[in-house]
N, C-alpha and C. Protein backbone atom coordinates (compact mmCIF):
# COMPACT_ATOMS: atom_id res chain seq x y z
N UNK A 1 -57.37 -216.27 -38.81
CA UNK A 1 -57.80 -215.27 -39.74
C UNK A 1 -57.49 -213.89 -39.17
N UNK A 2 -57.69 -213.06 -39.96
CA UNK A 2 -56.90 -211.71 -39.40
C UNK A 2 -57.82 -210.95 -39.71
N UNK A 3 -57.88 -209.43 -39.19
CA UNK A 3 -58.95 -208.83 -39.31
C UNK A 3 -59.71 -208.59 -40.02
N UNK A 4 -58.69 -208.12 -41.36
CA UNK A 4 -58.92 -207.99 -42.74
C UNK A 4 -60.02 -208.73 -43.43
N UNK A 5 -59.14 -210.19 -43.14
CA UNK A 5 -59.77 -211.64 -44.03
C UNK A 5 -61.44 -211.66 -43.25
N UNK A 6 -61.97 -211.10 -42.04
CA UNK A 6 -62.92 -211.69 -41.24
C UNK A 6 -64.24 -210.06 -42.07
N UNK A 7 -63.10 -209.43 -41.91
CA UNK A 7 -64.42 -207.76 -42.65
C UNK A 7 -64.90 -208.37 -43.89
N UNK A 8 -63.83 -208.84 -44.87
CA UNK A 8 -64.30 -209.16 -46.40
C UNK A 8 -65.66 -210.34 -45.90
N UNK A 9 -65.29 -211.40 -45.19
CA UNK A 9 -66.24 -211.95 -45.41
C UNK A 9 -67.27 -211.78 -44.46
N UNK A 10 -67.59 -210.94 -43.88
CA UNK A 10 -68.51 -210.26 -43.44
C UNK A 10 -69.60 -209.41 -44.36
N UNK A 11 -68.75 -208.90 -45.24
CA UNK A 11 -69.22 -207.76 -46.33
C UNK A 11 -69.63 -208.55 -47.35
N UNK A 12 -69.62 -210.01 -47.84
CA UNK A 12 -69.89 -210.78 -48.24
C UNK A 12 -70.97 -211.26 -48.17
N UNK A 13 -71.26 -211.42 -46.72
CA UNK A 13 -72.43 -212.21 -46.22
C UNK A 13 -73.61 -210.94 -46.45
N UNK A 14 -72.81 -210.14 -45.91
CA UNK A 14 -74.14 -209.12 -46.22
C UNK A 14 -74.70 -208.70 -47.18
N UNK A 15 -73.39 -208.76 -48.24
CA UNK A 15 -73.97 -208.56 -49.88
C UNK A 15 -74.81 -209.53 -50.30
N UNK A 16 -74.85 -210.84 -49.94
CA UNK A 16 -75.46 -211.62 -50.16
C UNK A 16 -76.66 -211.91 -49.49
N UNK A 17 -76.75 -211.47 -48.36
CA UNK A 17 -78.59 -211.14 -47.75
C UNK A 17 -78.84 -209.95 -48.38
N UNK A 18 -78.54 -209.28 -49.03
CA UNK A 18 -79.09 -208.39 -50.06
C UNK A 18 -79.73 -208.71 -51.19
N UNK A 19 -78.58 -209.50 -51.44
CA UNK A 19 -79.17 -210.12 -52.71
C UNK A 19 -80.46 -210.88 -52.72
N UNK A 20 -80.57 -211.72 -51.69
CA UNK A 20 -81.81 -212.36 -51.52
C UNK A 20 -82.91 -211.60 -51.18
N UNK A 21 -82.98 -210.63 -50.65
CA UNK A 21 -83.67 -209.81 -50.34
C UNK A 21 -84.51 -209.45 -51.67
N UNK A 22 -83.25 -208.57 -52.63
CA UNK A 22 -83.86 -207.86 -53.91
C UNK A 22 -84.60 -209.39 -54.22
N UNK A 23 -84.10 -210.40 -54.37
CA UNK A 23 -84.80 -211.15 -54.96
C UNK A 23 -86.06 -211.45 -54.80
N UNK A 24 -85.94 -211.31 -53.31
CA UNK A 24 -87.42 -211.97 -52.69
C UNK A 24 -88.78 -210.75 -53.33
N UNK A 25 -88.26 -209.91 -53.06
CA UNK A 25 -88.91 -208.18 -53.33
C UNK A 25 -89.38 -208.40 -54.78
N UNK A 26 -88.08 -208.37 -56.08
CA UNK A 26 -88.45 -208.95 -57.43
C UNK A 26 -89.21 -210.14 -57.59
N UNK A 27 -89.58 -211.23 -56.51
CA UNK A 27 -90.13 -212.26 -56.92
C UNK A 27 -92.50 -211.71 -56.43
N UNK A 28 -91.78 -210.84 -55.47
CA UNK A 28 -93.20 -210.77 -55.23
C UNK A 28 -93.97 -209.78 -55.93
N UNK A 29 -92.58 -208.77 -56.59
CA UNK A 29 -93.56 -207.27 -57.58
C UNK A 29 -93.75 -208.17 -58.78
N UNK A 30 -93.31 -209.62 -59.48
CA UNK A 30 -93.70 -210.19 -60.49
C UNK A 30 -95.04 -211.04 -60.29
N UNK A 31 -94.79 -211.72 -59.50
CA UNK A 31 -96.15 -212.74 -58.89
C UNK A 31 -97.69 -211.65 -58.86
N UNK A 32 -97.18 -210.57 -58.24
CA UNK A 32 -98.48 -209.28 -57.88
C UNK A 32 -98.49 -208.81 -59.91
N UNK A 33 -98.20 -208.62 -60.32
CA UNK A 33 -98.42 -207.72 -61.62
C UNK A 33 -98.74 -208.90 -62.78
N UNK A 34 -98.25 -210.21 -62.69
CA UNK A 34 -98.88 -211.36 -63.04
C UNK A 34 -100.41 -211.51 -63.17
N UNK A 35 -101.08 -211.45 -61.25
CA UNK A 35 -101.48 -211.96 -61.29
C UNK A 35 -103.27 -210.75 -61.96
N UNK A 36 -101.84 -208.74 -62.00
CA UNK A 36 -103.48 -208.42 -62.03
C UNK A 36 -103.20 -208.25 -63.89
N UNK A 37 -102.36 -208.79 -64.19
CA UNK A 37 -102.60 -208.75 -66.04
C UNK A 37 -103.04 -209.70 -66.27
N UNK A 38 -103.73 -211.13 -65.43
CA UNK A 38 -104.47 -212.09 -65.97
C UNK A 38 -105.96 -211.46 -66.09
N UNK A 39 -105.96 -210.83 -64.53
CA UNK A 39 -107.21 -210.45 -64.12
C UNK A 39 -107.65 -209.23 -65.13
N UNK A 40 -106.98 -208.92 -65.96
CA UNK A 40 -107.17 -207.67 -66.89
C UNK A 40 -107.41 -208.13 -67.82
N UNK A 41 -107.18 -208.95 -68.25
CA UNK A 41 -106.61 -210.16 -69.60
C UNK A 41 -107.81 -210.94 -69.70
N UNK A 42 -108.40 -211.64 -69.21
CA UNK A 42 -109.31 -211.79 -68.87
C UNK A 42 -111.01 -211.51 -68.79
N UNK A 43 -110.99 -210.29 -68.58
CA UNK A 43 -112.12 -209.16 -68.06
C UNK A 43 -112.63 -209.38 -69.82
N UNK A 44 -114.05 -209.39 -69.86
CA UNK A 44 -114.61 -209.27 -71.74
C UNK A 44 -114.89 -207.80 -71.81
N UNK A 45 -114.49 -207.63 -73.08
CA UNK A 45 -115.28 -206.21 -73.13
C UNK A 45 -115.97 -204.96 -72.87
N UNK A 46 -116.99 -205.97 -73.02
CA UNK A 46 -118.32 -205.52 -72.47
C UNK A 46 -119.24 -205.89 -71.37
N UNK A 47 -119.08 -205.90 -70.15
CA UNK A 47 -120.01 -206.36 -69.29
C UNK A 47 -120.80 -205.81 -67.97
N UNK A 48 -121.74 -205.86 -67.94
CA UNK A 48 -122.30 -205.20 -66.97
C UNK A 48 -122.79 -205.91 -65.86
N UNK A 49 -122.94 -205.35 -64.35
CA UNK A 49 -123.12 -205.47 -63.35
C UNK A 49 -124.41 -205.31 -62.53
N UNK A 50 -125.75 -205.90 -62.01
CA UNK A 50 -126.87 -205.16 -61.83
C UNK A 50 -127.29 -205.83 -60.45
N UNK A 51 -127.86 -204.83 -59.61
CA UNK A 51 -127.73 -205.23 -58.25
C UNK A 51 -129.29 -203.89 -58.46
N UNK A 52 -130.68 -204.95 -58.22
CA UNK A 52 -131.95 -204.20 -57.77
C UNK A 52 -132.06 -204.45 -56.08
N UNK A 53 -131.91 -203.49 -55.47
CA UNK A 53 -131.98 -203.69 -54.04
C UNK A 53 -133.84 -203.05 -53.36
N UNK A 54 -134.51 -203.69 -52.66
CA UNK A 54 -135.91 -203.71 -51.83
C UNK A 54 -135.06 -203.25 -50.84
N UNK A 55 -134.90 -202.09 -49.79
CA UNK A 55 -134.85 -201.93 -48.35
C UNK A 55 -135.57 -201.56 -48.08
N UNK A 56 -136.54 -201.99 -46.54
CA UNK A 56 -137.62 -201.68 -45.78
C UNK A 56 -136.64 -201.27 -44.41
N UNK A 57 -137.37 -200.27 -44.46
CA UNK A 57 -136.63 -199.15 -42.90
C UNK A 57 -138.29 -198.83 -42.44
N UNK A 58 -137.62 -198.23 -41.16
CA UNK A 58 -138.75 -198.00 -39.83
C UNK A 58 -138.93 -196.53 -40.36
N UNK A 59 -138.25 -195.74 -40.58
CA UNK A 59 -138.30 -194.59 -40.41
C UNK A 59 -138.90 -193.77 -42.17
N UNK A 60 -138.41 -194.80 -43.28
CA UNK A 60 -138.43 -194.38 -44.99
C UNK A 60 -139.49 -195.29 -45.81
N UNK A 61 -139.88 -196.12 -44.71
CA UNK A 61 -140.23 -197.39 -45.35
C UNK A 61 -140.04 -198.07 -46.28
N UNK A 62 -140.06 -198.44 -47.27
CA UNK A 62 -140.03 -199.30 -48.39
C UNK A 62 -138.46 -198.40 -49.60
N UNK A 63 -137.43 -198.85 -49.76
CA UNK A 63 -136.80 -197.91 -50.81
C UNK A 63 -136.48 -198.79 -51.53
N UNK A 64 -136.40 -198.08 -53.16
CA UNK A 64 -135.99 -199.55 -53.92
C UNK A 64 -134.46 -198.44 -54.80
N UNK A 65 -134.14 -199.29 -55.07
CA UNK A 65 -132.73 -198.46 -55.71
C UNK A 65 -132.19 -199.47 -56.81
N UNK A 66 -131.11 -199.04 -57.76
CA UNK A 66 -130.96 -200.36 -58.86
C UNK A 66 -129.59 -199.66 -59.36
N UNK A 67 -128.33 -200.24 -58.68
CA UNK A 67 -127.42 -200.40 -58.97
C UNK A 67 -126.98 -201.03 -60.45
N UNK A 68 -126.25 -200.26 -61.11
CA UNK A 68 -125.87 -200.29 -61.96
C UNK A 68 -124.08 -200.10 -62.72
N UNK A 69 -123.32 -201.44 -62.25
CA UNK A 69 -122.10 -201.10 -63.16
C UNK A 69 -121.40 -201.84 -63.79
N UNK A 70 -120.68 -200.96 -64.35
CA UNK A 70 -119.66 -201.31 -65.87
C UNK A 70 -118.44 -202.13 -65.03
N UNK A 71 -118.50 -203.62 -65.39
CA UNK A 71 -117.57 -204.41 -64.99
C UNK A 71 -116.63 -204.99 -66.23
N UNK A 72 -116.14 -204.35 -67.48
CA UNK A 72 -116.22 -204.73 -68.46
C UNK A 72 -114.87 -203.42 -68.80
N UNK A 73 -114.35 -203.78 -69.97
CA UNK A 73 -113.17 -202.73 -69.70
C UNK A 73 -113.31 -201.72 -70.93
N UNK A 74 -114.35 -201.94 -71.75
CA UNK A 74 -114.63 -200.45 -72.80
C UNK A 74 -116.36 -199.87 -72.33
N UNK A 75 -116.45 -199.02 -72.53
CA UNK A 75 -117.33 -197.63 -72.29
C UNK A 75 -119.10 -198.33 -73.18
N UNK A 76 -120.12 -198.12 -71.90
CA UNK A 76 -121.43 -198.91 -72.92
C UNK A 76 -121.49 -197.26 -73.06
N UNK A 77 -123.11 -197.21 -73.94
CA UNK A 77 -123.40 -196.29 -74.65
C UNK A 77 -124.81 -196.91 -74.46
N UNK A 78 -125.75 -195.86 -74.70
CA UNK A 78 -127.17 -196.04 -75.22
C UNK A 78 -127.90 -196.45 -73.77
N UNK A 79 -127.41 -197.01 -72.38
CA UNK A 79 -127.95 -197.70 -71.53
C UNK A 79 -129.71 -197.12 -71.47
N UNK A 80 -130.26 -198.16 -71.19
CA UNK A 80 -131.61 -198.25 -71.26
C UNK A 80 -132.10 -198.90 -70.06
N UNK A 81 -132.98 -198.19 -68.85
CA UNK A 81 -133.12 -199.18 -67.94
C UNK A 81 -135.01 -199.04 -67.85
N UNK A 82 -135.41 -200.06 -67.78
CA UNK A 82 -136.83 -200.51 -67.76
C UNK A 82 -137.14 -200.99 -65.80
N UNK A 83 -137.55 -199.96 -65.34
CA UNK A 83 -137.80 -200.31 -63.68
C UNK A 83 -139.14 -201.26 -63.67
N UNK A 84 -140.06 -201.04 -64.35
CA UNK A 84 -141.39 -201.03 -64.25
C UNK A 84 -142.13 -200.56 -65.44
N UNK A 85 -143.46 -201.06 -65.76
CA UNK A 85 -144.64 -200.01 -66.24
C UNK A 85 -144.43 -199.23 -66.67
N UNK A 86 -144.24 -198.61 -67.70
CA UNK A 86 -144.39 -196.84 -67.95
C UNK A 86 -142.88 -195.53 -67.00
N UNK A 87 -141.84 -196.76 -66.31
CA UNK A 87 -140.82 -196.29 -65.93
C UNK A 87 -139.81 -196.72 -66.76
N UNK A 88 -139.12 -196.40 -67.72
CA UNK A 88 -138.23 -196.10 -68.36
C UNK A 88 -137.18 -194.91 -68.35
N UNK A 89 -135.73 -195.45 -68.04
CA UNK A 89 -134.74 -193.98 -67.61
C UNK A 89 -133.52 -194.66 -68.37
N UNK A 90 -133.23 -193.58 -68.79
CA UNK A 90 -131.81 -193.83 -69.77
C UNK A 90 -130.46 -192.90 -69.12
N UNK A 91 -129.40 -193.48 -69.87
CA UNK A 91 -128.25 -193.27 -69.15
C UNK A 91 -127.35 -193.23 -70.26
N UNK A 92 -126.36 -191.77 -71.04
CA UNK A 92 -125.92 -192.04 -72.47
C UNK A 92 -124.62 -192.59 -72.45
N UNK A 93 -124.42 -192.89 -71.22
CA UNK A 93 -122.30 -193.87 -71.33
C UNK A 93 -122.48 -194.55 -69.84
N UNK A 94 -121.19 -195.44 -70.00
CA UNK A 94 -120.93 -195.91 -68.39
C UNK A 94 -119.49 -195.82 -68.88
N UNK A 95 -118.46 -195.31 -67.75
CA UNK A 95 -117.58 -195.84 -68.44
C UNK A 95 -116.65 -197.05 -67.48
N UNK A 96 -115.68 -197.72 -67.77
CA UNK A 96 -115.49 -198.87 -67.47
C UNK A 96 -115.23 -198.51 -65.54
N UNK A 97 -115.81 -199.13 -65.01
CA UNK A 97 -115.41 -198.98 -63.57
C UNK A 97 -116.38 -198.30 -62.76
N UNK A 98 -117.37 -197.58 -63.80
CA UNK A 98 -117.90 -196.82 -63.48
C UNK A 98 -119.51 -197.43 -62.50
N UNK A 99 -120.12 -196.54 -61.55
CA UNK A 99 -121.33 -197.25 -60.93
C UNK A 99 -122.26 -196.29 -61.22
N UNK A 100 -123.73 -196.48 -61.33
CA UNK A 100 -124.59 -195.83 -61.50
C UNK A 100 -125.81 -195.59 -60.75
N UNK A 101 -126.86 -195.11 -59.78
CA UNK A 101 -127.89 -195.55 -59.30
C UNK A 101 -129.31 -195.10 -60.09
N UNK A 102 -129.84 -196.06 -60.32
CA UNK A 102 -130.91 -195.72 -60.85
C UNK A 102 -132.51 -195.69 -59.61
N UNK A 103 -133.25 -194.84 -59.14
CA UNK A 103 -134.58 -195.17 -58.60
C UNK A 103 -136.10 -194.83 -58.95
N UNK A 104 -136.66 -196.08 -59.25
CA UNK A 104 -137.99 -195.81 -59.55
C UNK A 104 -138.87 -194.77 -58.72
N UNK A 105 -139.62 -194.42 -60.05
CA UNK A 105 -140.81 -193.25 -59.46
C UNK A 105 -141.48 -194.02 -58.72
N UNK A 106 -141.92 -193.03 -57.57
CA UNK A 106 -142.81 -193.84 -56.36
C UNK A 106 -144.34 -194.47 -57.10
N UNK A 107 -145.18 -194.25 -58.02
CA UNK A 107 -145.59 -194.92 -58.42
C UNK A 107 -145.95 -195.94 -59.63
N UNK A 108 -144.37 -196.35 -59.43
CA UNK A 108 -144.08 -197.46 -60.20
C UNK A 108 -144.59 -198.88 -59.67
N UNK A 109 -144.65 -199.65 -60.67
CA UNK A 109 -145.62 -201.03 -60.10
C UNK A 109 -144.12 -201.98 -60.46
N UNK A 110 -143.61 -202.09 -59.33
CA UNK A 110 -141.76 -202.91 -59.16
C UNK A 110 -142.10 -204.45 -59.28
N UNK A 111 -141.59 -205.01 -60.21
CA UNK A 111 -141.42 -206.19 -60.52
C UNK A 111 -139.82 -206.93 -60.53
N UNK A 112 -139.60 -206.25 -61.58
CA UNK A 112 -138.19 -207.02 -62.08
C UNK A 112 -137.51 -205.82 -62.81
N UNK A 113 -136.55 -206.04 -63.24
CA UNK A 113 -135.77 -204.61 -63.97
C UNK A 113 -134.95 -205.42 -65.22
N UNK A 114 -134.83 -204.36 -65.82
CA UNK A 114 -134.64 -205.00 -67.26
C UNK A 114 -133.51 -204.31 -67.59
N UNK A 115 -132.34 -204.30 -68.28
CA UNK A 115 -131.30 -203.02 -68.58
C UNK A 115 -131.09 -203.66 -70.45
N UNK A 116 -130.51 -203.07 -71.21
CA UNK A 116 -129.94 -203.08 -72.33
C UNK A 116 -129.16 -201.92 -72.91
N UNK A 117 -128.38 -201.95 -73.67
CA UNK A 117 -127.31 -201.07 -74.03
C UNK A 117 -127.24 -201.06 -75.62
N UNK A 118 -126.76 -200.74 -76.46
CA UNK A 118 -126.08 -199.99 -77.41
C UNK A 118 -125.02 -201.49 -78.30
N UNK A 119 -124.63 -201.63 -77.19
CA UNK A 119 -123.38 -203.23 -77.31
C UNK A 119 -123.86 -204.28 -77.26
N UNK A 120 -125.49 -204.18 -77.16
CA UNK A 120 -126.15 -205.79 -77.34
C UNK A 120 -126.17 -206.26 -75.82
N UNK A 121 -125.73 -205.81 -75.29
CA UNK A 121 -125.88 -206.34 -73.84
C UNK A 121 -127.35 -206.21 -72.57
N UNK A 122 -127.82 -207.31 -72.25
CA UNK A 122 -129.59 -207.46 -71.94
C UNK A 122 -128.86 -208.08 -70.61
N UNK A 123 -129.63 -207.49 -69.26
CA UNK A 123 -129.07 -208.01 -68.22
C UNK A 123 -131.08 -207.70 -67.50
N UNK A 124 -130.99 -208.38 -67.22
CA UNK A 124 -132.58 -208.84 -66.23
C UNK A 124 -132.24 -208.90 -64.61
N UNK A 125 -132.68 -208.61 -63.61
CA UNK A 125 -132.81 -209.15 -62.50
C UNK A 125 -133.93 -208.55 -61.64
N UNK A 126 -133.94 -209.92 -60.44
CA UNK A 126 -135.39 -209.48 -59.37
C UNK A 126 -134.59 -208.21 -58.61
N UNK A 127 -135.43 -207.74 -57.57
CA UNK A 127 -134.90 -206.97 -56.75
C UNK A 127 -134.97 -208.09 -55.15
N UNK A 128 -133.76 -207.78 -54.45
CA UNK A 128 -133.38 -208.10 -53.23
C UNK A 128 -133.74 -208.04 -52.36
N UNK A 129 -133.82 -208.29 -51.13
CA UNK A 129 -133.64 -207.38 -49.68
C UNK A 129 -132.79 -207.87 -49.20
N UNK A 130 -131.64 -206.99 -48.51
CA UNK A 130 -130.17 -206.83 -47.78
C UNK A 130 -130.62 -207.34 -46.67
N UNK A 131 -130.12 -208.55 -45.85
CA UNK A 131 -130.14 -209.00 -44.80
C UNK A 131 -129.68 -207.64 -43.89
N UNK A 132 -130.58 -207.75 -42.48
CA UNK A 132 -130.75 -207.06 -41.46
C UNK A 132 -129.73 -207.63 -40.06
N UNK A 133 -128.87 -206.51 -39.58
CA UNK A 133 -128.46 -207.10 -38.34
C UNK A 133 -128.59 -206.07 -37.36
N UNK A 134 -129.19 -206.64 -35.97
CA UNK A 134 -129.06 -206.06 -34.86
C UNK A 134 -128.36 -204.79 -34.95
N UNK A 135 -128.17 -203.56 -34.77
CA UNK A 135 -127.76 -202.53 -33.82
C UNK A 135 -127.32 -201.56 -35.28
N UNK A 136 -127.53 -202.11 -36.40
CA UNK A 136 -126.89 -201.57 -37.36
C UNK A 136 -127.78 -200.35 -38.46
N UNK A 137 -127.88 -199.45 -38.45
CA UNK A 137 -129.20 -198.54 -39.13
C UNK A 137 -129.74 -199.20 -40.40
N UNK A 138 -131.15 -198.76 -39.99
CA UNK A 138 -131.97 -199.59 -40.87
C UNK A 138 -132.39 -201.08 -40.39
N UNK A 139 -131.98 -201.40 -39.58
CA UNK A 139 -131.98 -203.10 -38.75
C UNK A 139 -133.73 -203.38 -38.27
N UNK A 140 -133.99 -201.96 -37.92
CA UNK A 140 -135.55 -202.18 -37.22
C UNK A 140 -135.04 -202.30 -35.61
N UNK A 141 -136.24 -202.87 -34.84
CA UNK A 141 -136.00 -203.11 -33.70
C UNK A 141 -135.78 -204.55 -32.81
């Protein structure tokens, strides 16, 4: 073979690990955008997210807090959250993605929490306490 004949197919080979390359590249920006238009595709409407958290600290003692979000891909309206007793706090949108914190007045009598919206949507839950680890604030001693 002569010099010529050995460059072409050199330039060959390389065009062709190119090619596989783009491919590999095109095979993984399809697989990734697949997999988040299922995950979009998917998602209902309307749905909400509710996380009542109990933390007991050394230093604040007792805090209660009540996470609140829009996991759902159009905008609630009207939100209504029931902490307790005579604690009632409203909230006039969420919008999709969006998080909210809600915390009861200190003398609220904390049971359970209640939420409802505008869209028919009724979400209930207890409140928590966040597991504690060694060395980490808020852990205690």
């Amino acid at each position: 073979m002569t010099k010529g004949q050995i460059f072409i197919i050199d330039k060959l080979e390389l065009g062709m690990k190119r090619t596989v390359y783009y491919l590999i590249i095109l095979a993984a920006a399809g697989l990734i955008s697949l997999y988040y238009y299922s995950t979009q595709i998917n998602k209902p409407k309307y749905a909400l997210e509710l996380d009542p958290t109990k933390d007991t600290t050394d230093m604040a003692g007792i805090q209660y807090r009540v996470r609140v979000n829009n996991v759902g891909l159009n905008q609630l309206t009207g939100i209504t959250v029931v902490l307790g007793k005579n604690d009632t706090q409203h909230l006039s949108f969420l919008d999709p993605g969006q998080t909210y914190f809600f915390s009861p007045k200190p003398d609220t009598n904390i049971t359970t929490v209640k939420i409802s919206t505008n869209e028919g949507i009724v979400v209930q839950g207890d409140y928590r306490s966040p597991t504690k680890v060694l060395g980490l604030p808020g852990s205690g001693r």
